[in-house]
Protein backbone atom coordinates (compact mmCIF):
# COMPACT_ATOMS: atom_id res chain seq x y z
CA UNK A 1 0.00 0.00 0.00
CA UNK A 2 2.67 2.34 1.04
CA UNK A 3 4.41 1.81 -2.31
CA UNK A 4 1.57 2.33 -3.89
CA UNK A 5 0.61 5.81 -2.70
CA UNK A 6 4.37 6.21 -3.24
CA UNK A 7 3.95 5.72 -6.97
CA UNK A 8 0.85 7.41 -7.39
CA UNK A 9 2.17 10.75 -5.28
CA UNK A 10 4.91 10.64 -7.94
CA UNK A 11 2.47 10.39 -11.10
CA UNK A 12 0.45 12.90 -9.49
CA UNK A 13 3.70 15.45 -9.30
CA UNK A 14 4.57 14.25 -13.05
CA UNK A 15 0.08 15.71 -13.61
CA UNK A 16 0.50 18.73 -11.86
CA UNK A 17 4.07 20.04 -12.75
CA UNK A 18 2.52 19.56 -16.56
CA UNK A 19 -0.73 21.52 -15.43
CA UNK A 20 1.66 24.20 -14.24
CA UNK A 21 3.56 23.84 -17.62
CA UNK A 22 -0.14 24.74 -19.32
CA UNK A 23 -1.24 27.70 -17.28
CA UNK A 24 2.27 29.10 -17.90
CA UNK A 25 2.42 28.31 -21.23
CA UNK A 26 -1.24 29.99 -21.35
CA UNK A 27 -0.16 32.99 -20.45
CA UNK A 28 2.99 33.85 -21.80
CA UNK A 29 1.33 33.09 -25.47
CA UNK A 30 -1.60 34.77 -25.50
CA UNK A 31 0.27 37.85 -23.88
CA UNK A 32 3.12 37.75 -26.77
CA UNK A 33 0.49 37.33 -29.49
CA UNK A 34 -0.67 40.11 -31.55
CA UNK A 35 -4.28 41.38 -32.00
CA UNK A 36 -3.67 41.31 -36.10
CA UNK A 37 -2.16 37.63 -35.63
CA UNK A 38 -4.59 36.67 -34.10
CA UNK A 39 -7.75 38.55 -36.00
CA UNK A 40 -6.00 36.79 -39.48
CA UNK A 41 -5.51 33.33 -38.16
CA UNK A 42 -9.07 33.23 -37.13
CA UNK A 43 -10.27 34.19 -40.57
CA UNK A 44 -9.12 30.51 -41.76
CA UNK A 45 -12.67 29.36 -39.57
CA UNK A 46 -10.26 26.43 -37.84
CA UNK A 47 -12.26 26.04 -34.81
CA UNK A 48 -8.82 26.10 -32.52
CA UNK A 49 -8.03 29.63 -33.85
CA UNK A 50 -10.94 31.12 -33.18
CA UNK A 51 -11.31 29.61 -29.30
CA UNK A 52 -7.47 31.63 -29.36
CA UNK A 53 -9.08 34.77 -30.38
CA UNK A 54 -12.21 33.99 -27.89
CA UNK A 55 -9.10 33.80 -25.03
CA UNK A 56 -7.54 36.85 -26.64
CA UNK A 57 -10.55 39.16 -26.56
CA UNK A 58 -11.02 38.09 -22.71
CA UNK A 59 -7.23 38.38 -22.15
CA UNK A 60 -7.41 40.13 -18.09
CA UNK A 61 -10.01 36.93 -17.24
CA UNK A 62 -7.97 35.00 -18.57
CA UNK A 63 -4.86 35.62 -16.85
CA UNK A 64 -6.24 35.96 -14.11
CA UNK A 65 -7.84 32.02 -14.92
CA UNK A 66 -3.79 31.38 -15.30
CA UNK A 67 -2.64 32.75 -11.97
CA UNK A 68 -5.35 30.67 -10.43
CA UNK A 69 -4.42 27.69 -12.33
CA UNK A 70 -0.21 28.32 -11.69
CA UNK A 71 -1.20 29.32 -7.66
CA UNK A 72 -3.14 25.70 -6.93
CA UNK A 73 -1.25 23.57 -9.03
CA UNK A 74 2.16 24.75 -7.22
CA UNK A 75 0.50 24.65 -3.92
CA UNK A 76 -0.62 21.05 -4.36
CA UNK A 77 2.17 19.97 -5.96
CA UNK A 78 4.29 20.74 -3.15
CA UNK A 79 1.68 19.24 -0.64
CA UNK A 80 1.94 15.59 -2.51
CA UNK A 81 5.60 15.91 -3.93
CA UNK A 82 7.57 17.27 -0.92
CA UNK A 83 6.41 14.16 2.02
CA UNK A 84 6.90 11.90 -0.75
CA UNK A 85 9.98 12.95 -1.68
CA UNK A 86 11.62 12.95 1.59
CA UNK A 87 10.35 9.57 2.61
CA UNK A 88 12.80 8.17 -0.51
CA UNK A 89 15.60 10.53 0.83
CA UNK A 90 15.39 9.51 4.45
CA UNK A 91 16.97 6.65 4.27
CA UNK A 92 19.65 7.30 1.89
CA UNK A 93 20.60 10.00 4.66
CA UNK A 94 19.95 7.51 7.83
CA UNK A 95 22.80 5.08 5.20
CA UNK A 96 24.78 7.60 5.31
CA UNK A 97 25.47 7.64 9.08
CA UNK A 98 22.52 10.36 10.24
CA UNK A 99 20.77 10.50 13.13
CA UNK A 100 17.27 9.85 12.60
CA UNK A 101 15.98 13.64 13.29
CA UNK A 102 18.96 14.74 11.41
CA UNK A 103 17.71 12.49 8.54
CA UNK A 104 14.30 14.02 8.64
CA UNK A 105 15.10 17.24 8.61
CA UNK A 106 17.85 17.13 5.47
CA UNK A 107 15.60 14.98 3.93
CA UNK A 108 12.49 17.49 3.79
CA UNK A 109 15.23 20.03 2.95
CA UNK A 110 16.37 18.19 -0.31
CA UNK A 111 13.20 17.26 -1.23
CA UNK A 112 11.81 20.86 -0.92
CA UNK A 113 14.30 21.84 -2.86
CA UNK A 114 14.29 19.25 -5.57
CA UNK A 115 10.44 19.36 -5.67
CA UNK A 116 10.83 23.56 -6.12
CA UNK A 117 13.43 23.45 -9.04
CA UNK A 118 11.47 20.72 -10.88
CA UNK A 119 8.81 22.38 -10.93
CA UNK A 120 9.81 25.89 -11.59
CA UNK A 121 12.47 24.39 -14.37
CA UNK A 122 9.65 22.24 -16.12
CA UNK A 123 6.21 23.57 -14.88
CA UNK A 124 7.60 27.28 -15.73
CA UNK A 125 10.73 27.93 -17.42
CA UNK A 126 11.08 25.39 -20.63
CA UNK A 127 6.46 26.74 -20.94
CA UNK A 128 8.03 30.30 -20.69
CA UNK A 129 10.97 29.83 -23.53
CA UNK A 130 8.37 27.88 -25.85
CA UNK A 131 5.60 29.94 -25.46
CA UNK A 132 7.47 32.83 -26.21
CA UNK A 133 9.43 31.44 -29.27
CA UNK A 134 6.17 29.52 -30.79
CA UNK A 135 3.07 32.04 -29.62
CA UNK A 136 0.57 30.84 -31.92
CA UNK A 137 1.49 27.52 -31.87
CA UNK A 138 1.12 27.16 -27.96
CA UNK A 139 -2.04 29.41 -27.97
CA UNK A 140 -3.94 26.75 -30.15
CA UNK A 141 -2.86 24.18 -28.27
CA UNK A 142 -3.33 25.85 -24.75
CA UNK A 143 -6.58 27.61 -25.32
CA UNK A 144 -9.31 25.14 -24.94
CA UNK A 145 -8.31 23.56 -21.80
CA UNK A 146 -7.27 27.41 -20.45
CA UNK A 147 -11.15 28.52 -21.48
CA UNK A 148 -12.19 25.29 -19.80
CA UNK A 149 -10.52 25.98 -16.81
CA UNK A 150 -11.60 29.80 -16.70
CA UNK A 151 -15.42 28.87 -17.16
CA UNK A 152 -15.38 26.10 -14.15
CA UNK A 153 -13.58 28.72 -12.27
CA UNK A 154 -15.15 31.75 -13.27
CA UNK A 155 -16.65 32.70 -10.16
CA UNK A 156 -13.61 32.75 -8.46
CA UNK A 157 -11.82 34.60 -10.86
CA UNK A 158 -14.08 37.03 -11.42
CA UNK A 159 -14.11 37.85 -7.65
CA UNK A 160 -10.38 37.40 -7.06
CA UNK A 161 -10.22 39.70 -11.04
CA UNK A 162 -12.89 42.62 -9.54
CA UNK A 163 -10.59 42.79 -6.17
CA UNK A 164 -7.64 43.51 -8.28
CA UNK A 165 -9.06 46.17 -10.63
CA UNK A 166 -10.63 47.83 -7.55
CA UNK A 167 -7.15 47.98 -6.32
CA UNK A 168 -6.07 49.14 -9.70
CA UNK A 169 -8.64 52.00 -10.03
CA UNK A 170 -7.41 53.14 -6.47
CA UNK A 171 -4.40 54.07 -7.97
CA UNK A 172 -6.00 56.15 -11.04
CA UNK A 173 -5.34 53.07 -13.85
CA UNK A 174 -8.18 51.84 -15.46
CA UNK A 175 -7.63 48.04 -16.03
CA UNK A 176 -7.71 47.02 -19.65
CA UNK A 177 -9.21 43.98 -21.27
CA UNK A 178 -6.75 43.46 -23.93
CA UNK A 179 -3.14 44.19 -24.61
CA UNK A 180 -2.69 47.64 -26.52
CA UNK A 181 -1.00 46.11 -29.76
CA UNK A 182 -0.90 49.14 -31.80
CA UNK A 183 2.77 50.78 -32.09
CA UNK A 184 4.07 54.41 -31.99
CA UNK A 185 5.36 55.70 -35.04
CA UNK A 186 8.68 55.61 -33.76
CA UNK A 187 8.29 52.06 -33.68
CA UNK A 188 7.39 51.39 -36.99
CA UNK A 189 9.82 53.39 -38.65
CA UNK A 190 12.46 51.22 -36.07
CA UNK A 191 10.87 48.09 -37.72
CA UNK A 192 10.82 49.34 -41.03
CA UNK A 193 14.59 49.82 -41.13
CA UNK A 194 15.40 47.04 -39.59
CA UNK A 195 13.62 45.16 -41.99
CA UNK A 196 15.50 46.66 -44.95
CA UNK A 197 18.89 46.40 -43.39
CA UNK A 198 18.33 42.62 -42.98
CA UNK A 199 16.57 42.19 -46.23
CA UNK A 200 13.05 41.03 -45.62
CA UNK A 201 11.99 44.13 -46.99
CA UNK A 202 12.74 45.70 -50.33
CA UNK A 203 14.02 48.91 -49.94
CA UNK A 204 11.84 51.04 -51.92
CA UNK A 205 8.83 49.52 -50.10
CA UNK A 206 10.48 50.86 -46.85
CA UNK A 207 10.81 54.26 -48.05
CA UNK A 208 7.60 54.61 -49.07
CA UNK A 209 6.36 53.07 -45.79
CA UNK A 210 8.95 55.06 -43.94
CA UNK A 211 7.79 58.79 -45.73
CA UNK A 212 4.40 57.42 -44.95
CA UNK A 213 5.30 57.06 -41.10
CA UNK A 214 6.98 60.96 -41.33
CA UNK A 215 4.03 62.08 -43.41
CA UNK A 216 2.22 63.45 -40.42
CA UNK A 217 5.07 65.22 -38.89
CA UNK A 218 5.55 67.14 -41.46
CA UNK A 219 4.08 70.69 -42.22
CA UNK A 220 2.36 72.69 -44.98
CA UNK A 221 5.53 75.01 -45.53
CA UNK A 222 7.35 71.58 -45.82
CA UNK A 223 5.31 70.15 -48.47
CA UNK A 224 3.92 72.95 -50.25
CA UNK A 225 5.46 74.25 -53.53
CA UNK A 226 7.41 78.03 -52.62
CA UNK A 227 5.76 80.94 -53.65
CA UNK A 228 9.21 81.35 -56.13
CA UNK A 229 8.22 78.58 -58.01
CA UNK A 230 4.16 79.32 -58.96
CA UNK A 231 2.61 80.28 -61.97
CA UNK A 232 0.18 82.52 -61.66
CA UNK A 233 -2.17 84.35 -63.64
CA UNK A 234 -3.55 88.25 -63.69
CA UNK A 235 -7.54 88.43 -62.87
CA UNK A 236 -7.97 90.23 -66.14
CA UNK A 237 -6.20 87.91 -68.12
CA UNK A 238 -9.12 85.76 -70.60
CA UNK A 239 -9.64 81.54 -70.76
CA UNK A 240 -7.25 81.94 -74.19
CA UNK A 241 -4.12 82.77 -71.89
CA UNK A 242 -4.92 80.40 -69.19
CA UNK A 243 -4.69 77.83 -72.44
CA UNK A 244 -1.72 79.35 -73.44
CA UNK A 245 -0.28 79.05 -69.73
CA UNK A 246 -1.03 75.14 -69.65
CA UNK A 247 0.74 74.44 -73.34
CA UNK A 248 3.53 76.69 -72.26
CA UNK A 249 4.04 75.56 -68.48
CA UNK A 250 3.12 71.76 -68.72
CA UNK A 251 0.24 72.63 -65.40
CA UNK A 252 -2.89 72.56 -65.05
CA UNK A 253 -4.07 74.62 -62.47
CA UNK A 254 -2.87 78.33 -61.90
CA UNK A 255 -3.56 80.79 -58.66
CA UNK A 256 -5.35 84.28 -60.16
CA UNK A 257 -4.06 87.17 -58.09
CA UNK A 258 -5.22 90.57 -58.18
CA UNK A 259 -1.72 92.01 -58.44
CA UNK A 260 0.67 89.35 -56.52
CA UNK A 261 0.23 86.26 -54.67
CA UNK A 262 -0.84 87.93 -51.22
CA UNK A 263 -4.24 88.64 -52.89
CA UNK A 264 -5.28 85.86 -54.59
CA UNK A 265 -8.61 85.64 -55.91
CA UNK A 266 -8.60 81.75 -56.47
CA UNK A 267 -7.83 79.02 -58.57
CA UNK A 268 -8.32 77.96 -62.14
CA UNK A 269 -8.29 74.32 -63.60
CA UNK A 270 -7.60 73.94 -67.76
CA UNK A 271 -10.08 71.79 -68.44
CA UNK A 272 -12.63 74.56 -67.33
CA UNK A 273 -11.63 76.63 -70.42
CA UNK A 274 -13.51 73.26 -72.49
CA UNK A 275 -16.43 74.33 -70.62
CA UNK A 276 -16.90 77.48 -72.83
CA UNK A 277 -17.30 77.99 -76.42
CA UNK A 278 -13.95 78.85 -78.65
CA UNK A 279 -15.66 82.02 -79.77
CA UNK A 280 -15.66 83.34 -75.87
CA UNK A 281 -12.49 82.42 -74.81
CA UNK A 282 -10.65 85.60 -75.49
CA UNK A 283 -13.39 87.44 -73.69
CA UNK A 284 -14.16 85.92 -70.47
CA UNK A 285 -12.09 87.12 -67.91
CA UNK A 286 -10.70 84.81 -65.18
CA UNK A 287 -11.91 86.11 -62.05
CA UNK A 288 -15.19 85.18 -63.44
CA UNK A 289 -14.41 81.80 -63.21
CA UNK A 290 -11.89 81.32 -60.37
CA UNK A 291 -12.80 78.99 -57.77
CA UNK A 292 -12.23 80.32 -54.02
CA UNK A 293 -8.89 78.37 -52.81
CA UNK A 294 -8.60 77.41 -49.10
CA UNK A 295 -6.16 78.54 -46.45
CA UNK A 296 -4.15 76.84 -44.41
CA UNK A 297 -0.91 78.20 -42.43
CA UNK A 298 2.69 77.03 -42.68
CA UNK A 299 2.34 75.38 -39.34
CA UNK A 300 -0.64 72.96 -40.71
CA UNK A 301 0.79 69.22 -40.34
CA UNK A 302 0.74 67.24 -42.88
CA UNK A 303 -2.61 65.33 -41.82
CA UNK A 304 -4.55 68.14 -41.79
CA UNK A 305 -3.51 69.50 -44.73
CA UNK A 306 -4.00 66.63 -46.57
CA UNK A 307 -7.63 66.62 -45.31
CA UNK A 308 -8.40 70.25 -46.18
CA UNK A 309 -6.90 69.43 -50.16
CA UNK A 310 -8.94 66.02 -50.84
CA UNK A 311 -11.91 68.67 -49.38
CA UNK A 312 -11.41 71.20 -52.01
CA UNK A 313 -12.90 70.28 -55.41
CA UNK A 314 -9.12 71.78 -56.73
CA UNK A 315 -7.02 69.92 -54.89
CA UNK A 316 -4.69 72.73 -53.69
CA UNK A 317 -4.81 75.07 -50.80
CA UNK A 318 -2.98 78.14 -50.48
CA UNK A 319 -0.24 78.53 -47.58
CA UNK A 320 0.27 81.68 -45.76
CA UNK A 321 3.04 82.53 -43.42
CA UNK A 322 3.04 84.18 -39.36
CA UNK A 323 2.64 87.23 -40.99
CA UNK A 324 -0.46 86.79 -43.39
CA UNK A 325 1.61 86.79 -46.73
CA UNK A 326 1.80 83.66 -49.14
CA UNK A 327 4.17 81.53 -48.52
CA UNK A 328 3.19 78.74 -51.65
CA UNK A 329 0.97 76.37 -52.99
CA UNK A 330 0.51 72.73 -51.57
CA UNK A 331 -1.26 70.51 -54.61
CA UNK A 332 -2.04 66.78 -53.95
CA UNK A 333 0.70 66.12 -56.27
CA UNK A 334 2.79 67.68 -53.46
CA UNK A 335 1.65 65.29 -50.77
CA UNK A 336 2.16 62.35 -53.07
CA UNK A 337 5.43 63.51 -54.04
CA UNK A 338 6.06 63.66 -50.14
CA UNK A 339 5.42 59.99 -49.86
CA UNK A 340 6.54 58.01 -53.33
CA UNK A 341 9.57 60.43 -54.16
CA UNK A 342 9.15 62.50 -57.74
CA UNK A 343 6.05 61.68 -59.77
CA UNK A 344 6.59 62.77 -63.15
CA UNK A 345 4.67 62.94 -66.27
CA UNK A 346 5.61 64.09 -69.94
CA UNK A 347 5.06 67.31 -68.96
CA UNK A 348 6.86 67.52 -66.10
CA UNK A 349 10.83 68.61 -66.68
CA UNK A 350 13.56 66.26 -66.87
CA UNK A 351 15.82 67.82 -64.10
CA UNK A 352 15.75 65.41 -61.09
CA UNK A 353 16.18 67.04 -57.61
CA UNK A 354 18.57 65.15 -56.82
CA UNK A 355 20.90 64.13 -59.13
CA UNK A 356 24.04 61.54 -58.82
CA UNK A 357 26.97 63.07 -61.00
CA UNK A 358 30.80 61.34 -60.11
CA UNK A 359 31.69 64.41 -58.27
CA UNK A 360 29.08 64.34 -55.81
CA UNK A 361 25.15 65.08 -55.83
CA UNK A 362 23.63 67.90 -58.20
CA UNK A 363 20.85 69.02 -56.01
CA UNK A 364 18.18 71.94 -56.43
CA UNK A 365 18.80 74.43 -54.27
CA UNK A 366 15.21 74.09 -52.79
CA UNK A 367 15.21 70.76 -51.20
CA UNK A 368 15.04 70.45 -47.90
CA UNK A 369 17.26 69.90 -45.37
CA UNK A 370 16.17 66.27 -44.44
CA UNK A 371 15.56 65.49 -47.94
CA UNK A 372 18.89 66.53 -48.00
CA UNK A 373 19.98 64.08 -45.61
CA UNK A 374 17.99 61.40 -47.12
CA UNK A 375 19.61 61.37 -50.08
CA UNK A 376 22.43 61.95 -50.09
CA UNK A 377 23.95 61.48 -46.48
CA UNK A 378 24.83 65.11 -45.21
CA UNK A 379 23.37 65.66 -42.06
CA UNK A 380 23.02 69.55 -41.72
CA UNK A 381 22.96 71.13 -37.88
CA UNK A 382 19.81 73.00 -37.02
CA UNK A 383 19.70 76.24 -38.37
CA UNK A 384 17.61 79.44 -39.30
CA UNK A 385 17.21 77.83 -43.15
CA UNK A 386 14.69 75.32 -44.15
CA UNK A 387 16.49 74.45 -47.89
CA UNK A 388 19.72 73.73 -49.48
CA UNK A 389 19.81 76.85 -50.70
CA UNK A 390 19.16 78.87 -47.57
CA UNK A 391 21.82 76.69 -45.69
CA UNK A 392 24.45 77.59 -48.73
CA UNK A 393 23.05 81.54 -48.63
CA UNK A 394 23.54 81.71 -44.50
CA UNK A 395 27.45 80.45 -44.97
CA UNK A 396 27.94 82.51 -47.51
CA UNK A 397 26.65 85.27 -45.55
CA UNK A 398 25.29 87.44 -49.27
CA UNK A 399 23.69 86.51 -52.66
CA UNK A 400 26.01 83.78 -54.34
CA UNK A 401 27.01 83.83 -57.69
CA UNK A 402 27.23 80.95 -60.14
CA UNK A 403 30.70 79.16 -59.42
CA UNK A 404 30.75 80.13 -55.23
CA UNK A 405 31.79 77.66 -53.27
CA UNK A 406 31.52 77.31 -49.46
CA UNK A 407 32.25 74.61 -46.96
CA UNK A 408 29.69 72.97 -44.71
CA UNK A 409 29.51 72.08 -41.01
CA UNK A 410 31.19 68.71 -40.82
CA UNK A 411 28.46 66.35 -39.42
CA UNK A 412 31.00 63.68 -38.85
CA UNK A 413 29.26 60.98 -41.39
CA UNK A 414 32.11 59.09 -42.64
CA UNK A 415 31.11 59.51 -46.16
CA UNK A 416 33.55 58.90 -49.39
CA UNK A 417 34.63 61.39 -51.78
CA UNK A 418 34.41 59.87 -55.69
CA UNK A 419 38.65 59.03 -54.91
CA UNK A 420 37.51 56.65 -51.82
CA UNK A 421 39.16 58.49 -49.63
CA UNK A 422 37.53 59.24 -46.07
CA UNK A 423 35.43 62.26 -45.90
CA UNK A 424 36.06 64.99 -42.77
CA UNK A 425 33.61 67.83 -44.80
CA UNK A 426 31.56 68.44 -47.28
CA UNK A 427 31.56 71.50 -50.16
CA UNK A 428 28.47 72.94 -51.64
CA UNK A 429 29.03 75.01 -55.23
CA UNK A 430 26.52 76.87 -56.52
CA UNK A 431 26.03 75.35 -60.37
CA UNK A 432 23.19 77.60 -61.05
CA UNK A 433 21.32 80.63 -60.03
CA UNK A 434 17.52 82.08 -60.66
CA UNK A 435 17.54 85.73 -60.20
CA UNK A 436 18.75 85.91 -56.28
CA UNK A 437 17.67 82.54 -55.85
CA UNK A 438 20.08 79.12 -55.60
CA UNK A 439 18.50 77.14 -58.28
CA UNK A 440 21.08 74.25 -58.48
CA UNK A 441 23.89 73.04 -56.17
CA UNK A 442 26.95 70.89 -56.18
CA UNK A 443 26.82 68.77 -52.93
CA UNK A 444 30.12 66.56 -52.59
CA UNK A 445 31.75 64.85 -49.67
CA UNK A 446 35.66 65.91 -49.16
CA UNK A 447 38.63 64.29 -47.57
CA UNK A 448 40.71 66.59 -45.34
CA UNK A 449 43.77 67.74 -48.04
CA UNK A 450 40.85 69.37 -50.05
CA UNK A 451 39.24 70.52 -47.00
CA UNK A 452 43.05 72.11 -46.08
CA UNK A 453 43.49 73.37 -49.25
CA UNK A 454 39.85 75.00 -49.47
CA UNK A 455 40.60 77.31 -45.86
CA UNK A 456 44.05 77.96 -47.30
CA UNK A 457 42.72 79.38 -50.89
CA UNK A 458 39.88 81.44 -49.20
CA UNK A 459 41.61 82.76 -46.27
């Protein structure tokens, strides 16, 4: 009798220590499982994946069924395992020369011990690692006897659960249901590159999904077109030269100002000109016509401004500065641009933005500084300058002329010049000018003999 009980203390140890092993094994899954795993898997209709997401939309119950499950299977394993266990030690310690109350007591010793580390090693640990590793996996094998469990149980759990959250609300937390599985932008963009750098994604796709992420930091005087750079058209001027504007300019839609940008009237789109007969084109005016353009200010970010140009029937808005005057013209062509890089059409001009040339990167003098970074790997300081351009204009410290060169705060990025030697600075030359503006500059990485020779030459 005695070795029976012996035996079937030790099978029950073997039951429990595996019952620990599920709670565990419970728990850690469905907590390292995400909501859109676990949403798509149960699309399939396999009955097993959708008892996970059952477990997974009650995730706080369940827990809380897991604690309850870990708590009395450890308690009870250690009730059966631990007498048992030092009845087979005792007299391996009374063989050993021990007294018999010396026996006793190093026996229940060992076997708390031994009875502990088992079952924290197998009933917690090796669940832990393989729950973690495999999350779906375990969660569809775990979740019906886990549900079963919490249901039988559920009274208890729901009053041991509703002490706990009372105890949470005390401290001004409200408990949650489910795991918060969405992620900061910061977090995607983090995954995003990580992906590319290891190859699982292509590297285009993570730009796009990467300007996607930045989309909403940015602001209207970020992604809006500079006043230096609009067409625009006089109020008095007829639908004949707002044809004559679109076959000459390659755009479609035009800003009509009473005088200069700061008072403009509204917007005109081409294809309205097809909307009245040839014989009146040269005779209706286009303030007649000009459709009121919405205002946003440079500040807007980019969400909002995307909102307020899929709102307008144009698709534009016009951005003003602090001080009321215009400050350009955001298009939707502009947001897209902001995301997918240059979209260009066979009207659109050759000239890149950036351009790769063997000396360096020919770059319009209007992109901005983190496009500037983006693309070609100089990492401007902060500054009082928004562009290229302005960057190259506050060094120079006057209006450049075609051929100026200037030198650039070193950022310390390790680049190669088009020799292979190490870079210590970069030099910006201006290739081309448009009035007082930088049109076009030559960005190029420089190793520290040019950079030596550069101070030397210009004092």
């Amino acid at each position: 009798m005695s070795v029976l009980l012996t035996i079937l203390s030790l099978v029950g140890f073997i039951a429990l220590t595996a019952g620990t092993a599920l709670f565990v094994a419970a728990e850690f899954s469905l907590t390292a499982l995400e909501r859109s795993t676990v949403e798509a898997h149960a699309r399939d209709g396999d009955r097993r994946a959708r008892q996970v997401r059952h477990a997974h939309r009650s995730l706080s119950f369940q827990l809380s069924g897991a604690q309850l499950g870990i708590t009395l299977t450890t308690l009870v394993t250690g009730y059966i395992a631990e007498p048992v266990l030092a009845r087979l030690i005792e007299p391996l310690c009374t063989a050993l020369g021990a007294s018999s109350g010396a026996a006793q007591g190093i026996s229940l010793v060992i076997s708390l011990v031994l009875a502990t580390s088992l079952s924290m090693v197998y009933g917690e640990l090796v669940p832990k690692n393989i729950a973690i590793g495999a999350p779906l996996a375990t969660a569809r094998l775990t979740a019906i006897p886990m549900i079963a469990f919490s249901t039988f149980f559920a009274w208890l759990i729901k009053l041991l659960n509703g002490t706990a959250n009372w105890a949470v609300r005390q401290l001004g937390i409200e408990p949650a249901e489910e795991l918060r599985s969405a992620r900061s932008p910061e977090e995607l963009g983090s995954l995003v590159r990580t992906s590319a750098l290891r190859g699982a994604l292509d590297l285009r796709t993570a730009q796009v999904v990467g300007r996607s992420l930045e989309f909403g930091e940015r602001s209207a005087e970020e992604l809006m077109t500079p006043r230096v750079k609009i067409e625009t058209l006089d109020q008095d001027q007829t639908i004949a030269d707002l044809i004559a504007a679109a076959n000459r300019t390659g755009f479609s839609r035009f800003p009509v100002i009473d005088g200069d940008l700061d008072n403009t009237l509204g917007v005109v789109h081409v294809k309205q000109a097809f909307l009245h007969p040839v014989r009146d084109r040269r005779h209706i005016v286009l303030r007649a016509i000009a459709h009121p353009v919405p205002i946003v200010p440079a500040s807007l970010d980019g969400d909002a401004v995307l909102e307020r140009v899929r709102a307008d029937g144009m698709q534009v808005a016009l951005v003003v500065d602090e001080y009321g005057g215009t400050a350009g013209l955001v298009t939707m062509e502009d947001i897209i641009e902001e995301i997918l890089g240059d979209v260009r059409d066979e009207h659109d001009e050759e000239e890149l933005d950036v351009r790769r040339t063997s000396a360096g990167w020919n770059c319009s003098g209007l992109l901005r500084i983190d496009e500037v970074a983006r693309t070609t790997g100089y990492d401007a300081p902060e500054g009082e300058y928004e562009t290229l351009g302005g960057l190259v204009l506050t060094r120079l410290g006057r209006i450049p002329e075609t051929g100026d060169e200037v030198l650039l705060p070193d950022p310390g990025t390790g680049q190669q010049n088009s020799n292979g030697k190490h870079s210590c600075g970069w030099l910006a030359r201006v290739e081309r000018m448009d009035g007082r503006r930088i049109d076009r500059v030559l960005l190029q990485p420089v190793d520290a003999d040019t950079v030596a020779e550069w101070e030397l030459s210009h004092g």
